[in-house]
Protein backbone atom coordinates (compact mmCIF):
# COMPACT_ATOMS: atom_id res chain seq x y z
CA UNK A 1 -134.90 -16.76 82.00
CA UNK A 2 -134.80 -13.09 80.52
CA UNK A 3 -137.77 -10.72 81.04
CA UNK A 4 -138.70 -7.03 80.16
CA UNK A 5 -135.62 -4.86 81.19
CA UNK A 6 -132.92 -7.72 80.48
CA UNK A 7 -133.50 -8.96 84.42
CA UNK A 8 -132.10 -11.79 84.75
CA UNK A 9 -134.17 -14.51 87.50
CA UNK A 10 -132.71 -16.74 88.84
CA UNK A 11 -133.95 -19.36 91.13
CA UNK A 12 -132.64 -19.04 94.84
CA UNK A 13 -132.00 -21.55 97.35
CA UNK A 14 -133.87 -20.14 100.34
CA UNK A 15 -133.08 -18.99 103.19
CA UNK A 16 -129.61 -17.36 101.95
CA UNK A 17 -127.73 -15.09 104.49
CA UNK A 18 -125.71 -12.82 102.52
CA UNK A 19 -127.27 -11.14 99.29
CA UNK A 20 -125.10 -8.68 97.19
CA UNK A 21 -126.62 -6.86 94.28
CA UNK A 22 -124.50 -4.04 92.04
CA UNK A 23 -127.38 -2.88 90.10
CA UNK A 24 -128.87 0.42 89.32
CA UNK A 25 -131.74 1.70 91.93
CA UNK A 26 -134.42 0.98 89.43
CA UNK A 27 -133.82 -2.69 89.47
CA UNK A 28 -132.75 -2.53 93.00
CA UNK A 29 -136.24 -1.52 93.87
CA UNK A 30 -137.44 -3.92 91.45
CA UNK A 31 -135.54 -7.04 93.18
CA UNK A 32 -136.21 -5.98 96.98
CA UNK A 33 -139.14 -7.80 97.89
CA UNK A 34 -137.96 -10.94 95.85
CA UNK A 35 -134.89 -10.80 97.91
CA UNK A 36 -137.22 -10.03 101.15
CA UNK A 37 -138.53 -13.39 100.68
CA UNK A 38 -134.77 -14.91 100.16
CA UNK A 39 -133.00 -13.53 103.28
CA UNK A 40 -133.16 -15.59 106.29
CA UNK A 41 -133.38 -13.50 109.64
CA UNK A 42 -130.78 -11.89 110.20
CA UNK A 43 -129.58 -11.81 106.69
CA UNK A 44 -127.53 -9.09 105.23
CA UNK A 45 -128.32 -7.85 101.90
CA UNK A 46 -125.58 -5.43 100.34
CA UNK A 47 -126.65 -2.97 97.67
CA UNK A 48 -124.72 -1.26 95.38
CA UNK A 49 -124.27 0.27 91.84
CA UNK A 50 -126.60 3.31 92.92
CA UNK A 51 -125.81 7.28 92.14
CA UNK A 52 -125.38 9.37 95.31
CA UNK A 53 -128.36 11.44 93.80
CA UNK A 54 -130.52 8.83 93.81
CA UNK A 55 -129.81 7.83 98.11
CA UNK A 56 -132.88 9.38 99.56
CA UNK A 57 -135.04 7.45 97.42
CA UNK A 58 -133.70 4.37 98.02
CA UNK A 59 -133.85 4.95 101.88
CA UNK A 60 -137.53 5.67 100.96
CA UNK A 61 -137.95 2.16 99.38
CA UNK A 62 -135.45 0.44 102.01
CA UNK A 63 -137.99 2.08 104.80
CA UNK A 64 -141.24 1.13 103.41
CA UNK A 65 -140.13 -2.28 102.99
CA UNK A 66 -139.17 -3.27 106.48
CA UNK A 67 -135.55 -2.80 105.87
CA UNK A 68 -133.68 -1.02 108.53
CA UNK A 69 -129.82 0.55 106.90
CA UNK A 70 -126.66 -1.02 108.94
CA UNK A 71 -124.05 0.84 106.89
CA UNK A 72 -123.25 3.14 104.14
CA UNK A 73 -120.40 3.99 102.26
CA UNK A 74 -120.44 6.52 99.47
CA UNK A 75 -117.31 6.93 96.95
CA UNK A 76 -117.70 9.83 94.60
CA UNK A 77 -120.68 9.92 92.30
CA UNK A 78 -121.72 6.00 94.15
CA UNK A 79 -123.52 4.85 97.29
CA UNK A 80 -124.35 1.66 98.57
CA UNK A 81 -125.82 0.30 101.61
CA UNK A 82 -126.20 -2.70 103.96
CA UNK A 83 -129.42 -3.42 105.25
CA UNK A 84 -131.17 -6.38 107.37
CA UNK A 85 -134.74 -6.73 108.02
């Protein structure tokens, strides 16, 4: 099913240990807390697809959602980041 923004849902199978995600921040953000409630504990959730410009934000959003960073890897104008809760 499509909604506003051309995001696609998809129904998950929970708990899932390993979410990846190559998306702009926007949608990132968007997706987070449906993903929250996907990830088993101890799940990894890798996030990509977001401008370097845009990292503090997204450490903002990671933060505030329980999230704590377990790696980060930035190649030229990209960033992504591993995170667990």
């Amino acid at each position: 099913m499509l909604r506003g923004g051309g995001v696609l849902r998809v129904p998950v199978l929970e708990p899932v240990r390993v979410v990846t995600a190559n998306i702009i921040s926007t949608v990132l953000t968007e997706l987070l807390p449906m993903i929250a409630r996907s990830i088993s504990d101890g799940g990894v959730v890798i996030l990509s697809g977001i401008l370097v410009e845009g990292r503090a934000e997204m450490l903002r959003v990671i933060s505030a959602g329980g999230w704590s960073v377990l790696n980060e890897d930035a190649e030229e104008l990209w960033w992504s980041v591993s995170i667990t809760r």
